[in-house]
N, C-alpha and C. Protein backbone atom coordinates (compact mmCIF):
# COMPACT_ATOMS: atom_id res chain seq x y z
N UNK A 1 48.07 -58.10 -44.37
CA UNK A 1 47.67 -59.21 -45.18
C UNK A 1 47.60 -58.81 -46.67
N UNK A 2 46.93 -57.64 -46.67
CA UNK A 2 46.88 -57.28 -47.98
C UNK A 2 48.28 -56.68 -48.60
N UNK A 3 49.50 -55.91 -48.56
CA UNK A 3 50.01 -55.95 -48.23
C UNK A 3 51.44 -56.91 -48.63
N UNK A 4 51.08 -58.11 -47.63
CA UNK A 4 51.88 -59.19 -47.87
C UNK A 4 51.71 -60.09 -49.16
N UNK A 5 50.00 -59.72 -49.66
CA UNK A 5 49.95 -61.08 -50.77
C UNK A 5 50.38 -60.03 -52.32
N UNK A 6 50.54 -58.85 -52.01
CA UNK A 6 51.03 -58.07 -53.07
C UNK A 6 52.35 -58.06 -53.10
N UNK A 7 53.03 -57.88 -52.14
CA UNK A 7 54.84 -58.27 -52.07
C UNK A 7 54.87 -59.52 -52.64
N UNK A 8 54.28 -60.65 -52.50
CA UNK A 8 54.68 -62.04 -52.47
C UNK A 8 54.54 -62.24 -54.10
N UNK A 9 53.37 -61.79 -54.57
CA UNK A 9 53.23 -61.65 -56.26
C UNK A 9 54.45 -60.51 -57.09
N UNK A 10 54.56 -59.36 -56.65
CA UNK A 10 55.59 -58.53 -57.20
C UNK A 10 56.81 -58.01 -56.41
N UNK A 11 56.84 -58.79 -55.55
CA UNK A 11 58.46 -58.20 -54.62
C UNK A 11 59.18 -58.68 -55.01
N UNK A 12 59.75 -59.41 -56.35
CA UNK A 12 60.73 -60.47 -56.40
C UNK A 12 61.34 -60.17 -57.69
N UNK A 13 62.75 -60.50 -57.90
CA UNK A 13 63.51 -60.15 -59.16
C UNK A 13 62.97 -61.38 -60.36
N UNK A 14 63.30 -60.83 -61.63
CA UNK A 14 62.72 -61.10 -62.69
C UNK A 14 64.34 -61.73 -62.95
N UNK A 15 65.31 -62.57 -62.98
CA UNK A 15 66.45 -63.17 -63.44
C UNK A 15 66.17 -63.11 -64.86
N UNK A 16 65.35 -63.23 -65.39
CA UNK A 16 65.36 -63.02 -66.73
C UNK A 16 66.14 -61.98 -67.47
N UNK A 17 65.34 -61.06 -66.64
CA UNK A 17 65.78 -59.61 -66.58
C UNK A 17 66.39 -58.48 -66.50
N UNK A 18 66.74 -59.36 -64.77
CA UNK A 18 68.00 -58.66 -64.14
C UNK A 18 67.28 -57.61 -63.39
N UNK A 19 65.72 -57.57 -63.77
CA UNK A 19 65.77 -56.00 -62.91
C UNK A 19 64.32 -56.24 -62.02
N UNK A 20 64.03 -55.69 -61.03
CA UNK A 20 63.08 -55.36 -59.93
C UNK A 20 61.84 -55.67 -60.54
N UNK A 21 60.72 -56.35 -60.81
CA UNK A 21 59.20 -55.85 -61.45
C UNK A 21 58.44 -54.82 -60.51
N UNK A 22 58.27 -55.12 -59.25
CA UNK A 22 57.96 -54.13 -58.41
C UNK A 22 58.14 -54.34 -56.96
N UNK A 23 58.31 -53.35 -55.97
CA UNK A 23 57.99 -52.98 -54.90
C UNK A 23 57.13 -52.77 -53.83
N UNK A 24 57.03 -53.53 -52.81
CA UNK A 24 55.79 -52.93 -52.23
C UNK A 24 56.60 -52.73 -50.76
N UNK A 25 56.59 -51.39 -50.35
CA UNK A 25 57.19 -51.32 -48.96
C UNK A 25 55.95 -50.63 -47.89
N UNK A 26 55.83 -51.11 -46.91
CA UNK A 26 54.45 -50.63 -46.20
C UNK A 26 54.89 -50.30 -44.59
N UNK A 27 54.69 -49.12 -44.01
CA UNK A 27 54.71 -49.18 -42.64
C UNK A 27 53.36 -48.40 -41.94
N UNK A 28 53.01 -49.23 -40.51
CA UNK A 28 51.16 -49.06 -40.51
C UNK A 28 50.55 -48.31 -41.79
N UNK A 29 49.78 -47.53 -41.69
CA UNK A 29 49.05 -47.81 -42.78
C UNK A 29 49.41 -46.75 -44.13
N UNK A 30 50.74 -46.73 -44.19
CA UNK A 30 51.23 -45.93 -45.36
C UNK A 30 51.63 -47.08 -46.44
N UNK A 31 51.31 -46.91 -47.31
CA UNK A 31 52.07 -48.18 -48.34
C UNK A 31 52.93 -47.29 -49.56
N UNK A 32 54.32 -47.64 -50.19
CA UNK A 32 54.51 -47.23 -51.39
C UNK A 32 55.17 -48.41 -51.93
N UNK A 33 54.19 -48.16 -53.34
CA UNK A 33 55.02 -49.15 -54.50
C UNK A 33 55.81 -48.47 -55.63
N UNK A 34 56.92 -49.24 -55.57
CA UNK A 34 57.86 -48.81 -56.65
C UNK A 34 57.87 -49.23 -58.02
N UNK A 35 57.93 -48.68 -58.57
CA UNK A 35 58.49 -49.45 -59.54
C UNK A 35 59.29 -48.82 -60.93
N UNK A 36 59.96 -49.35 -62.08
CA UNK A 36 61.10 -48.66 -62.64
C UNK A 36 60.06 -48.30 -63.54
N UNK A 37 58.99 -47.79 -63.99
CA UNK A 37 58.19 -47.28 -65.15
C UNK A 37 56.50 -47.52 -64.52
N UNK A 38 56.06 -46.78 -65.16
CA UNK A 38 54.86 -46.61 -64.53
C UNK A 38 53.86 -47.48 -64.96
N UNK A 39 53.85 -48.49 -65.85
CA UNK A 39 53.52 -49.64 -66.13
C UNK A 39 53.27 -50.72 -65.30
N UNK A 40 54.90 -50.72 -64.53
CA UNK A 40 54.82 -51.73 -63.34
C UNK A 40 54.37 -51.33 -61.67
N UNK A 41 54.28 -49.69 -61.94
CA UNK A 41 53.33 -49.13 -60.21
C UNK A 41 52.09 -49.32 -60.92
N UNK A 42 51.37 -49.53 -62.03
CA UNK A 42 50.09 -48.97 -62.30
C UNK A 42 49.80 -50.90 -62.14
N UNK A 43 50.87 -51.76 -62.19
CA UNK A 43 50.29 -53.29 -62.51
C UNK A 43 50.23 -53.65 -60.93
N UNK A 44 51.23 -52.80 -60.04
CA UNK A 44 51.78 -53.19 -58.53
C UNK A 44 50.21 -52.63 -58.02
N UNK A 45 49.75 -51.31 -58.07
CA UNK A 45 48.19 -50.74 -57.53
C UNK A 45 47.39 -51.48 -57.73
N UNK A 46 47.15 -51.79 -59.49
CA UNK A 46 46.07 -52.95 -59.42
C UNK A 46 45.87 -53.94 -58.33
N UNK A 47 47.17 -54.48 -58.17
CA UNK A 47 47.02 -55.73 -57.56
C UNK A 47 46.78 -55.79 -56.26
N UNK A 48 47.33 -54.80 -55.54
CA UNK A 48 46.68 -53.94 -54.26
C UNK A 48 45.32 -53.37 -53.96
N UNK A 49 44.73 -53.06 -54.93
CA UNK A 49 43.42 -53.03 -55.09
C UNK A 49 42.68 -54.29 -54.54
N UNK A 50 42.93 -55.34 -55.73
CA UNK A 50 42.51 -56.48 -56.12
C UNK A 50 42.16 -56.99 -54.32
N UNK A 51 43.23 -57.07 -53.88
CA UNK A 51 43.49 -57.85 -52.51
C UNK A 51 43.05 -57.07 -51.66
N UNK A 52 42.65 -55.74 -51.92
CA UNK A 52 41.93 -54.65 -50.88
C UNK A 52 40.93 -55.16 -50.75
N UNK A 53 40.11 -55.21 -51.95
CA UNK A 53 38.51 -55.38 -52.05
C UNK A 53 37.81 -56.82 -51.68
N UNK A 54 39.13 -57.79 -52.02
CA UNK A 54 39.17 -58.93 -51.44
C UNK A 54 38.66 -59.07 -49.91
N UNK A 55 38.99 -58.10 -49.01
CA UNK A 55 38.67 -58.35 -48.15
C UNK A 55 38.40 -57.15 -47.14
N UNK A 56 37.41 -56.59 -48.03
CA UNK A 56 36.35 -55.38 -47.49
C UNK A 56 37.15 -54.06 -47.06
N UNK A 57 38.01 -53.91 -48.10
CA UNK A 57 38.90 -52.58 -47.99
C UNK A 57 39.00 -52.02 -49.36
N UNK A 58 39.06 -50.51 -49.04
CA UNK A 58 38.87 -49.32 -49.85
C UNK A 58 40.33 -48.81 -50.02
N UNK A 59 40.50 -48.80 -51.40
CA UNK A 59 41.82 -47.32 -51.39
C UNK A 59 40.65 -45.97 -51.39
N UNK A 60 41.88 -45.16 -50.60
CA UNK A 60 41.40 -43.86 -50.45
C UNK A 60 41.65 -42.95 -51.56
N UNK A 61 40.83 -42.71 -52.61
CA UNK A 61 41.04 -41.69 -53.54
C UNK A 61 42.15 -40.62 -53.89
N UNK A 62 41.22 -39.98 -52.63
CA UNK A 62 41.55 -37.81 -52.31
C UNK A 62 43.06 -38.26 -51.63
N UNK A 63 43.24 -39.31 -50.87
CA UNK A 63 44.81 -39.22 -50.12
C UNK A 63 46.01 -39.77 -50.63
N UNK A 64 45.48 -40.77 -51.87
CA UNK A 64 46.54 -41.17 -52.50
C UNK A 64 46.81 -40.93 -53.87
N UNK A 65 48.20 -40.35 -53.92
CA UNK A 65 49.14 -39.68 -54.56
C UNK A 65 50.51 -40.45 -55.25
N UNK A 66 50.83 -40.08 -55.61
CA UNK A 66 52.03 -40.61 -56.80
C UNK A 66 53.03 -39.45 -57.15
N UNK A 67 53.72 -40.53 -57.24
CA UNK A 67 55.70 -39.17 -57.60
C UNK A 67 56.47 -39.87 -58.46
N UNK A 68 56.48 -39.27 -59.04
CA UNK A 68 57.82 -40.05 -60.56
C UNK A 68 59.42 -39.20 -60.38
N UNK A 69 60.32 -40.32 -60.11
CA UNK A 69 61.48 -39.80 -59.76
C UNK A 69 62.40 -39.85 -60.68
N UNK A 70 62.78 -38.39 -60.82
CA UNK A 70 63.75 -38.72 -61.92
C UNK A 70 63.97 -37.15 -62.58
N UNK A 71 65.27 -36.93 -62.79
CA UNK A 71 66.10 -36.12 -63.64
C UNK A 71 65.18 -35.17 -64.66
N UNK A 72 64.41 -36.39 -65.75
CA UNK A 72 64.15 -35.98 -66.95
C UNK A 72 62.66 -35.52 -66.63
N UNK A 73 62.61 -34.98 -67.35
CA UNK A 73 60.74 -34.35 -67.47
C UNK A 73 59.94 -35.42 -67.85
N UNK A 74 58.77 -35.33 -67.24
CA UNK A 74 57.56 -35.99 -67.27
C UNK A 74 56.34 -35.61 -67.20
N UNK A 75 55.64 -35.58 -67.98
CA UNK A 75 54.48 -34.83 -68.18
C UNK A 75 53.30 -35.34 -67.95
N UNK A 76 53.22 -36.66 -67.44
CA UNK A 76 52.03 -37.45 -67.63
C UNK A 76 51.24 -36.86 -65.74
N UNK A 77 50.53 -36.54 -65.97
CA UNK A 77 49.54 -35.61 -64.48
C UNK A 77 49.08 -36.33 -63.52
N UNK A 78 48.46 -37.60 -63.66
CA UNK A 78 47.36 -38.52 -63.84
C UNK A 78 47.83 -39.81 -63.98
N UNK A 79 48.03 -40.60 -62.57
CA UNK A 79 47.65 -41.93 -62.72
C UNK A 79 46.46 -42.98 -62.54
N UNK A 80 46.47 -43.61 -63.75
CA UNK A 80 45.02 -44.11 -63.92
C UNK A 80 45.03 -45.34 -63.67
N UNK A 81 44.32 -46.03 -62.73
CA UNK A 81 43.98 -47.72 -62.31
C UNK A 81 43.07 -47.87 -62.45
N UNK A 82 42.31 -48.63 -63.48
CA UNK A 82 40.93 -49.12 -62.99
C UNK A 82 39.81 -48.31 -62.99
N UNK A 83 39.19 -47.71 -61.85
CA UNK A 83 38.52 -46.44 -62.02
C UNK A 83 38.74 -45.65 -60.98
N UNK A 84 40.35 -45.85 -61.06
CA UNK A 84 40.98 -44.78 -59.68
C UNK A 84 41.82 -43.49 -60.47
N UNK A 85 41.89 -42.40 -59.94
CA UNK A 85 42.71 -41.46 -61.07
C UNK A 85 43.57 -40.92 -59.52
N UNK A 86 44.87 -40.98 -59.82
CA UNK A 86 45.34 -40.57 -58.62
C UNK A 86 46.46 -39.42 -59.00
N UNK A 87 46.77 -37.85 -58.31
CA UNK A 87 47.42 -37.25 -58.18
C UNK A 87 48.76 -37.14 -58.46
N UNK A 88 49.62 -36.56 -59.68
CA UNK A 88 50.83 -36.75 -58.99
C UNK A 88 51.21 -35.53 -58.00
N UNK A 89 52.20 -35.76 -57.54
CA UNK A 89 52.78 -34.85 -56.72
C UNK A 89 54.03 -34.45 -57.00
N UNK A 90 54.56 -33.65 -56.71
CA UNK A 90 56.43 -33.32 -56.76
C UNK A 90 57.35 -33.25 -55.67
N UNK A 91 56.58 -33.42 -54.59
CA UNK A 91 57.16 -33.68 -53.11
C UNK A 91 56.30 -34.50 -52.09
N UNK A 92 56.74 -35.23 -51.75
CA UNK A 92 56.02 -35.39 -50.13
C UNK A 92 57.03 -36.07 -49.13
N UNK A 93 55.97 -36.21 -47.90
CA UNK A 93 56.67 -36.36 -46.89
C UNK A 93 57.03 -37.88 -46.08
N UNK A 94 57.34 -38.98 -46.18
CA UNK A 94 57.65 -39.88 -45.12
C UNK A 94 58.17 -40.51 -44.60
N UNK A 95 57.83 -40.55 -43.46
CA UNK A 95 59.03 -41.44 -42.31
C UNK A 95 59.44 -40.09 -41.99
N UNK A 96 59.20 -38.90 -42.08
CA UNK A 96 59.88 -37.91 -41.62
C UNK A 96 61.29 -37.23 -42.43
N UNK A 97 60.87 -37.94 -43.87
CA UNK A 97 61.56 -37.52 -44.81
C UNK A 97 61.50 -37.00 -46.01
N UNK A 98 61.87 -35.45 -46.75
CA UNK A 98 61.14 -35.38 -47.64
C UNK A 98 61.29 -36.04 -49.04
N UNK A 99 60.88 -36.11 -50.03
CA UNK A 99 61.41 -36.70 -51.02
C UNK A 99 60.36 -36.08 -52.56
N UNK A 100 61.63 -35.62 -52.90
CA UNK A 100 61.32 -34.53 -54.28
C UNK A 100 61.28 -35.55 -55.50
N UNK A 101 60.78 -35.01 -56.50
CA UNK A 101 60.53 -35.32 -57.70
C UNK A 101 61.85 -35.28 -58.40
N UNK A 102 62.66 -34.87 -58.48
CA UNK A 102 64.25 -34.71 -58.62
C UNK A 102 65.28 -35.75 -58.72
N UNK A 103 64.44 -35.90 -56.85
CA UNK A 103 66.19 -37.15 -56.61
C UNK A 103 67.31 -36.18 -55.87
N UNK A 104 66.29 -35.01 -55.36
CA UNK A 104 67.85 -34.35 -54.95
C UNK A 104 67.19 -33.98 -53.13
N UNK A 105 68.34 -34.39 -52.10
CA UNK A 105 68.13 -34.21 -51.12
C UNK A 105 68.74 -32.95 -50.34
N UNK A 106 69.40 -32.01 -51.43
CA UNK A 106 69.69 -30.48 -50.62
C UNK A 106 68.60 -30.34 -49.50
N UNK A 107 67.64 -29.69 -50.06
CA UNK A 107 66.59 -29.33 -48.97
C UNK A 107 66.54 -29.88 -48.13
N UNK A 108 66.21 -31.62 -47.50
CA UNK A 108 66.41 -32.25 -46.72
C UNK A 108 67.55 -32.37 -45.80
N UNK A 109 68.83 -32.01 -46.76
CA UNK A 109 69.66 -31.92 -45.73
C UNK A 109 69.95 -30.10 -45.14
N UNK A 110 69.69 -29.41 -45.51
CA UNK A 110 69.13 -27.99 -45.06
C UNK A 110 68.35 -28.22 -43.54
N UNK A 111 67.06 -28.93 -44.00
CA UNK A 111 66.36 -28.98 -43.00
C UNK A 111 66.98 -29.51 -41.85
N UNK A 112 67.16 -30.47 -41.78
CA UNK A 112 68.06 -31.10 -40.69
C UNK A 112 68.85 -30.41 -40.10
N UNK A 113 70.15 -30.05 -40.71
CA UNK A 113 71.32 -28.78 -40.25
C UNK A 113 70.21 -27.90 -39.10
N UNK A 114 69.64 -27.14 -40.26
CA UNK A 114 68.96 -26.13 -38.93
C UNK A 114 67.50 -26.49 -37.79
N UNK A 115 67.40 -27.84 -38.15
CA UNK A 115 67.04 -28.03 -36.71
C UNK A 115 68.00 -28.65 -35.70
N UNK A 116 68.77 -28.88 -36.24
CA UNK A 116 69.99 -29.67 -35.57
C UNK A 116 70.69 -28.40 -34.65
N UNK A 117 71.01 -27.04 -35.09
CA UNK A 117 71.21 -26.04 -34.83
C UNK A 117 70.71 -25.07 -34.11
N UNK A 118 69.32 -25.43 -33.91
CA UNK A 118 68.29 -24.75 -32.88
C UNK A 118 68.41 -25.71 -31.61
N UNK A 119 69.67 -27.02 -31.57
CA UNK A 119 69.50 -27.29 -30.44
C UNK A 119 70.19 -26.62 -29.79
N UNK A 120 71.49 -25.90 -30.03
CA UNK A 120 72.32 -25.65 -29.40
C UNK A 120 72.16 -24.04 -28.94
């Protein structure tokens, strides 16, 4: 529910634009929002918040984390919502997939190969 009323406000193209405002992709209880600058994940969290508290739900602090993807350097440590300060990270893991700060899936496909290879 919560969730859905945050997709329904920012899942949708901006024609103006031409480009994405934000993302919200969720499976049980993992959620990630996208978005092309950190302006529009920090406006996409708010609003996830908003609709959390709405209806007697907590974001979890200590477990949620943030990753900025991309080529170029980025220095900013610290994403700030509200009175949430959340982690970045340079890797994590889901769906059983890893996903680097980069954009580059060598490793991932490494991994695979040699478990693929321990079947045989």
């Amino acid at each position: 529910m919560v969730v859905r009323k945050t997709q329904k406000k920012y899942g949708v193209v901006n024609l103006e634009e031409n480009r994405r405002q934000c993302v919200v992709l969720a499976y049980v209880d993992d959620i990630i929002i996208l978005g092309s600058d950190s302006q529009e994940v920090r406006t996409g969290t708010k609003e996830l918040i908003i609709n959390s508290k709405n209806i007697g739900l907590q974001i979890n602090k200590v477990k949620t984390k943030y990753i900025v993807i991309s080529r170029r350097e980025n220095h900013e440590e610290n994403l700030e919502v509200d009175n949430y300060k959340f982690e970045r990270v340079h890797h994590f893991k889901y769906l059983d997939v890893t996903i680097n700060s980069k954009n580059n899936n060598h490793d991932e496909i490494k991994t695979r190969l040699t478990a693929a290879n321990k079947c045989y």
